[in-house]
C-alpha atoms as a PDB file:
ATOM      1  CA  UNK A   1       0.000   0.000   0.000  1.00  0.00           C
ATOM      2  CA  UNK A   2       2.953   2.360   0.596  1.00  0.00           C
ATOM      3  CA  UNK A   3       4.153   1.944  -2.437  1.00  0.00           C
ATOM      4  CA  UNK A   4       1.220   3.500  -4.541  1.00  0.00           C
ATOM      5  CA  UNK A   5       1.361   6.455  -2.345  1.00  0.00           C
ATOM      6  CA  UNK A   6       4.184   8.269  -4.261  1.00  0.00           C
ATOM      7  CA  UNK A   7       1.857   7.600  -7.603  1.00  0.00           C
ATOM      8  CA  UNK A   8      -0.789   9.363  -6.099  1.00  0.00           C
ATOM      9  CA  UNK A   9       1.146  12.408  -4.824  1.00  0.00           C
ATOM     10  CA  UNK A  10       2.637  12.490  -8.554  1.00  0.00           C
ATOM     11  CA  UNK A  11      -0.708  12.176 -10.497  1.00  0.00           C
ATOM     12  CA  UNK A  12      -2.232  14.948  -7.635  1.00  0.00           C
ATOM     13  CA  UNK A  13       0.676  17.360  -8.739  1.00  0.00           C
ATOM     14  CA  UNK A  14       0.870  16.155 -12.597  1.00  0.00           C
ATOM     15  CA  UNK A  15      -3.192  16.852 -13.147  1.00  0.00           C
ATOM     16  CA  UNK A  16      -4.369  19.488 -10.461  1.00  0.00           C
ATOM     17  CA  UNK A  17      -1.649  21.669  -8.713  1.00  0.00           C
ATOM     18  CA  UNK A  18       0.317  22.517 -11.586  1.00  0.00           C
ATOM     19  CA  UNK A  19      -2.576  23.150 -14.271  1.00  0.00           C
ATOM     20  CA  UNK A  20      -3.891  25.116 -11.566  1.00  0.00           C
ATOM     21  CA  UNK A  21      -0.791  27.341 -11.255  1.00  0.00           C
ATOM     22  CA  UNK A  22      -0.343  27.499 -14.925  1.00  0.00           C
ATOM     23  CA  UNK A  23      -4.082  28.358 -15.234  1.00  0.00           C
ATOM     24  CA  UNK A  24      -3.283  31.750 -12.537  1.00  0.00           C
ATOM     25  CA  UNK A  25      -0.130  32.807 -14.077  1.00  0.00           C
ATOM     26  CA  UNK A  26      -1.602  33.058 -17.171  1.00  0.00           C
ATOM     27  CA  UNK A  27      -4.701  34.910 -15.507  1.00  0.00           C
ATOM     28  CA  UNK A  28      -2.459  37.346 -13.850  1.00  0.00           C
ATOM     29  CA  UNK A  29      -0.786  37.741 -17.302  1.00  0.00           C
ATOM     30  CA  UNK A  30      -3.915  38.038 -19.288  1.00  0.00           C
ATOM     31  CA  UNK A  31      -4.927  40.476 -16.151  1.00  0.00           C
ATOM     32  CA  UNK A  32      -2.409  43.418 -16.692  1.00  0.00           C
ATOM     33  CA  UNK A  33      -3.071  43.171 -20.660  1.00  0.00           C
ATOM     34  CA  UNK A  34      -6.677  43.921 -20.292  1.00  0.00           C
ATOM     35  CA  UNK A  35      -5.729  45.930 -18.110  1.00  0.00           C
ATOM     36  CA  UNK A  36      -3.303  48.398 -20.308  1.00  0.00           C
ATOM     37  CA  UNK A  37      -6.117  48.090 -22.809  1.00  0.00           C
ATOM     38  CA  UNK A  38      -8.835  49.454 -20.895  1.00  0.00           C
ATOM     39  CA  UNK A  39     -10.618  45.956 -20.881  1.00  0.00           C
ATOM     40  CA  UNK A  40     -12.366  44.760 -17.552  1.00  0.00           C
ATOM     41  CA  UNK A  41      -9.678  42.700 -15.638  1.00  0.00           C
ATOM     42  CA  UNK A  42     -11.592  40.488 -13.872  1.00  0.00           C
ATOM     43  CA  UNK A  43     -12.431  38.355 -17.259  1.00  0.00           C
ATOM     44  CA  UNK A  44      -9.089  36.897 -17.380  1.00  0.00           C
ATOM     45  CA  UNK A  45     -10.282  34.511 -14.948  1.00  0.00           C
ATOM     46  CA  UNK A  46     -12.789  33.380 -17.336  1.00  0.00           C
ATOM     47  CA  UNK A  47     -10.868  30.756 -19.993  1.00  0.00           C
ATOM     48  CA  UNK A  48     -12.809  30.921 -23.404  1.00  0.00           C
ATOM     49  CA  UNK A  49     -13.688  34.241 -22.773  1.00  0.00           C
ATOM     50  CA  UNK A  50     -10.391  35.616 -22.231  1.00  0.00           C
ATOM     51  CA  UNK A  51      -9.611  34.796 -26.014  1.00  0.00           C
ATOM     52  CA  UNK A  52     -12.693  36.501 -26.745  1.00  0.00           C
ATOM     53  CA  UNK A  53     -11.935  39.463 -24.748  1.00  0.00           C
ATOM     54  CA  UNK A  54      -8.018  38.956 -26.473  1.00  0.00           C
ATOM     55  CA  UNK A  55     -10.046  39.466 -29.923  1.00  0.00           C
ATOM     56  CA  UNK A  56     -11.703  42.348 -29.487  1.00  0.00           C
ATOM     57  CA  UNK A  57      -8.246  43.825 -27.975  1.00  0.00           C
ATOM     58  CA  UNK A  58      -7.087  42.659 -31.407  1.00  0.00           C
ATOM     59  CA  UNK A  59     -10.045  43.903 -33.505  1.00  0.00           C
ATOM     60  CA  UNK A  60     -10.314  40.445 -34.998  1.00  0.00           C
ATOM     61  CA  UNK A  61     -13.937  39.547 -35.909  1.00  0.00           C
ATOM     62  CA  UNK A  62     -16.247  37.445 -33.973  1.00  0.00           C
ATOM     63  CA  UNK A  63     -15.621  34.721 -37.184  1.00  0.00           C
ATOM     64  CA  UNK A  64     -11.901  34.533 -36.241  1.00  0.00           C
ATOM     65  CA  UNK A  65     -13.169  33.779 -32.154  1.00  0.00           C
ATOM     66  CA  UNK A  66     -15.927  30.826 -33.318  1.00  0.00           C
ATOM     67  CA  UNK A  67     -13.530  29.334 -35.889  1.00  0.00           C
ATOM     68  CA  UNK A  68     -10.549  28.895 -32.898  1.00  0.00           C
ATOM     69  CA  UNK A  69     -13.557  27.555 -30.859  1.00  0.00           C
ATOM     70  CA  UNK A  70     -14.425  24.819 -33.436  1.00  0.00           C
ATOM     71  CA  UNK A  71     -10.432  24.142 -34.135  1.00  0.00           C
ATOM     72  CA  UNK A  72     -10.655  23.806 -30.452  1.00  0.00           C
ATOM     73  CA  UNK A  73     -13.377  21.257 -30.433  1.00  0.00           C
ATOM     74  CA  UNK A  74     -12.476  19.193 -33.273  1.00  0.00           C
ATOM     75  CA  UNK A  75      -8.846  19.159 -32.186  1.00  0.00           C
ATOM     76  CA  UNK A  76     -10.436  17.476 -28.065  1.00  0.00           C
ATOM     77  CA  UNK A  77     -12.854  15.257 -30.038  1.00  0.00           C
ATOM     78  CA  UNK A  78     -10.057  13.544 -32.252  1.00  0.00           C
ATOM     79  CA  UNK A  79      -8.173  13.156 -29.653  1.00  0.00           C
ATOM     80  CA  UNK A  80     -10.581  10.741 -27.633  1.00  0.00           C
ATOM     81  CA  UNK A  81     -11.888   9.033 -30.728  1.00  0.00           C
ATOM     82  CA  UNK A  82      -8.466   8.008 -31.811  1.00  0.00           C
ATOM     83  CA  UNK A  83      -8.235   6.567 -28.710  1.00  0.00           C
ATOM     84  CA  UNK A  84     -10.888   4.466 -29.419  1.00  0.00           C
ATOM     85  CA  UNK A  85     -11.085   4.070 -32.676  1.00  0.00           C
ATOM     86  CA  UNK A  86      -8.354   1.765 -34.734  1.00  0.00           C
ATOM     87  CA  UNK A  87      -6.321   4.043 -36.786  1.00  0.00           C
ATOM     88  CA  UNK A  88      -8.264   5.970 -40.003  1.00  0.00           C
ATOM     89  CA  UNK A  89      -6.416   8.358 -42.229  1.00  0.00           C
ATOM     90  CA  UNK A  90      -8.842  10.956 -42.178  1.00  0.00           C
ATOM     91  CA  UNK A  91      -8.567  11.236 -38.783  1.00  0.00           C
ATOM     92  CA  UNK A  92      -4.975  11.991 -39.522  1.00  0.00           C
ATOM     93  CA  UNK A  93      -6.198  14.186 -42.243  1.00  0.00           C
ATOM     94  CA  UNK A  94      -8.369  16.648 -40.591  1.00  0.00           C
ATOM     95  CA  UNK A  95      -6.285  16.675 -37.454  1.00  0.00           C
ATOM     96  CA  UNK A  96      -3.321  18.427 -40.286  1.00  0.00           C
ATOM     97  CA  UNK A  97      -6.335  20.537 -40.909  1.00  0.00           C
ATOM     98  CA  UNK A  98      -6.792  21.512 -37.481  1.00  0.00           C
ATOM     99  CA  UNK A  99      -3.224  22.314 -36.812  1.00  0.00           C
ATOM    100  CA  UNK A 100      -2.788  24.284 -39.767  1.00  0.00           C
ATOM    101  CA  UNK A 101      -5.673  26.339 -38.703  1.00  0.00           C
ATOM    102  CA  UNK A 102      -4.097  26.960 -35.169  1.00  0.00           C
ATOM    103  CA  UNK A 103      -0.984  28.125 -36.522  1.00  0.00           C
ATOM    104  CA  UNK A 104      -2.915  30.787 -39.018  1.00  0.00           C
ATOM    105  CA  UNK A 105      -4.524  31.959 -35.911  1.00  0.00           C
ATOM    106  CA  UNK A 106      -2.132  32.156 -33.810  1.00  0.00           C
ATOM    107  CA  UNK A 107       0.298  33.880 -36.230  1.00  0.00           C
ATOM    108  CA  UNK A 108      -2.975  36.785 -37.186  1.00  0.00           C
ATOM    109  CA  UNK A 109      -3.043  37.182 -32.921  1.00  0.00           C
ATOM    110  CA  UNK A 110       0.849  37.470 -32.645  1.00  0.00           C
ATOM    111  CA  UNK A 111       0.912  40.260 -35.386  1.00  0.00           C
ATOM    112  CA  UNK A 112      -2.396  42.049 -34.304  1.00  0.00           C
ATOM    113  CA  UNK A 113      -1.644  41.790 -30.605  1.00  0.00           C
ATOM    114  CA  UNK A 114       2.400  42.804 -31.393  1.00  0.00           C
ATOM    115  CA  UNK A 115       0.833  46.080 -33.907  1.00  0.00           C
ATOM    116  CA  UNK A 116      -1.900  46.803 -30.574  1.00  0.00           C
ATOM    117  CA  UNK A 117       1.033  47.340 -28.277  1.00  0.00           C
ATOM    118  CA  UNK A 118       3.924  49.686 -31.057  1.00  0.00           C
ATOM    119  CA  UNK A 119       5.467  45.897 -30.578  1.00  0.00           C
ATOM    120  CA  UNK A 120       8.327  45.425 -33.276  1.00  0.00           C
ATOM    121  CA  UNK A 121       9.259  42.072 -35.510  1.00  0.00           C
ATOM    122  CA  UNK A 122      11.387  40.370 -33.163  1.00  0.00           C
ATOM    123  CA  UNK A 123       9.108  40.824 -30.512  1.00  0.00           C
ATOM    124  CA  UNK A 124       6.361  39.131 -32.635  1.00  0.00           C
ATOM    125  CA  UNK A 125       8.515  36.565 -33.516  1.00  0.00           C
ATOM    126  CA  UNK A 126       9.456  35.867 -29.890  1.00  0.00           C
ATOM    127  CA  UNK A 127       5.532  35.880 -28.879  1.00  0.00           C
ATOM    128  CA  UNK A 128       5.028  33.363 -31.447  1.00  0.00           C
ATOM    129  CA  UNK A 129       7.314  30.727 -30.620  1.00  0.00           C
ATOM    130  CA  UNK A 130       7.553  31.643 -26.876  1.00  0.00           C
ATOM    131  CA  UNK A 131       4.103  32.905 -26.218  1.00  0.00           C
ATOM    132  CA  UNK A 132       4.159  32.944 -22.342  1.00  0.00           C
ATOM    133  CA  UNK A 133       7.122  34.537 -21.834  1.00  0.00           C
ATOM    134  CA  UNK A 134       6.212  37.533 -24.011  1.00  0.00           C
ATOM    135  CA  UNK A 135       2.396  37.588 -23.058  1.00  0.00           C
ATOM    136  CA  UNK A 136       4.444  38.049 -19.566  1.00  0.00           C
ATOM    137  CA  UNK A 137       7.004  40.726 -21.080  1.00  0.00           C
ATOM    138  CA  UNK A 138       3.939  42.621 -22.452  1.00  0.00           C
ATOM    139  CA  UNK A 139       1.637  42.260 -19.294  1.00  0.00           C
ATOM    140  CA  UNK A 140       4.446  44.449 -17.132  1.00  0.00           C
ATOM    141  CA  UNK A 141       6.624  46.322 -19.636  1.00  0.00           C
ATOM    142  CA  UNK A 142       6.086  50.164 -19.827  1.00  0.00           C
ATOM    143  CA  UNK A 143       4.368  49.528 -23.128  1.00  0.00           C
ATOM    144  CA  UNK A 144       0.885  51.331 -24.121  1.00  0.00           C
ATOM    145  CA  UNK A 145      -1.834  50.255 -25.370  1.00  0.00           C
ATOM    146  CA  UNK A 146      -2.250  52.194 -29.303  1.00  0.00           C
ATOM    147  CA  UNK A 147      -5.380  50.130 -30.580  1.00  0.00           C
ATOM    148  CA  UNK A 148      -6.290  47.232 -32.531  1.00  0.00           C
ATOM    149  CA  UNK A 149      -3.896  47.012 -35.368  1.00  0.00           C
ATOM    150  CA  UNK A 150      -1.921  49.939 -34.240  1.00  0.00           C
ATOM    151  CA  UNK A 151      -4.305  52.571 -35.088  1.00  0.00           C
ATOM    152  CA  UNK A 152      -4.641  54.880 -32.563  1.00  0.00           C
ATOM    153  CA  UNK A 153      -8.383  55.331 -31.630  1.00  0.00           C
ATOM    154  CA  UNK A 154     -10.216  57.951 -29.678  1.00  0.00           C
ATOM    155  CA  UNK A 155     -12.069  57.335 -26.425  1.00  0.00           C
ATOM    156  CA  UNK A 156     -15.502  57.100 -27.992  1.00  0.00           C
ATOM    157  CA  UNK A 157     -14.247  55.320 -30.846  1.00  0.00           C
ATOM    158  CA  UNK A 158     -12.916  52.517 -27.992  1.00  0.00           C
ATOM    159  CA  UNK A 159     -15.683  51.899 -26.495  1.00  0.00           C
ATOM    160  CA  UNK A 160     -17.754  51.447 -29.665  1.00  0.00           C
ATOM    161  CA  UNK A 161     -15.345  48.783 -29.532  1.00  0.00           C
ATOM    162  CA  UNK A 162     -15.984  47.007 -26.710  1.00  0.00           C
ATOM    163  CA  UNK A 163     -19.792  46.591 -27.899  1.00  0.00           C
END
């Protein structure tokens, strides 16, 4: 009985204390970019609609949010049915499809978010391959918030935004 003991403690850590952490540094992150924006804070507690929040940051349409959703979804449901299921090619297939539509998305919310901030190339480049660290870098640097794309916006024009 002793024996199994260290498994638990491991499988405790492994799938609850340290997605937990991850989960509230990334919060915290998300926190102090909404936060430079002039977004409500408190919704980077909230996962899905963080991103959706992140969008509208980003001025990227309400399309660009649903289709990450559905990559999203797809992506969780292949994953259990090729656990179950003996292996099928298109399985293989659309999960290609599904990756290649994360990294489009990803890449249009490294540039958009990088342009939002008066971020330059190497920046973006280090928020797309290292995406924590510079969501972290951005979150507490002295950098200002311009607008989506890098246009600079008014105050009224903003918050026809954030409707």
């Amino acid at each position: 009985m002793l024996n199994i003991i260290p498994l638990y403690v491991f499988n405790l850590i492994k799938y609850l204390i340290l997605p937990v952490i991850f989960f509230f540094i990334d919060a915290i992150i998300h926190w102090n970019i909404f936060k430079k924006s002039g977004e409500n804070s408190k919704y980077a507690f909230i996962p899905f609609y963080r991103v959706y929040i992140l969008y509208r940051i980003i001025d990227l349409s309400k399309i660009w949010f649903w289709v990450y959703v559905g990559l999203v979804a797809v992506g969780k449901i292949l994953n259990v049915l090729s656990l179950t299921v003996p292996d099928i090619i298109a399985f293989r297939i659309i999960n290609v499809i599904v990756l290649v539509g994360d990294l489009i998305i990803h890449i249009l919310i490294t540039d958009q978010l990088g342009n939002s901030f008066g971020k330059k190339k190497g920046f973006k480049i280090g928020y797309f391959f290292l995406p924590t660290i510079f969501a972290f870098i951005l979150a507490f640097d002295k950098s200002e918030y311009i607008g989506p794309n890098g246009v600079k916006l008014s105050k009224s024009k903003r918050k026809k935004l954030k409707k």
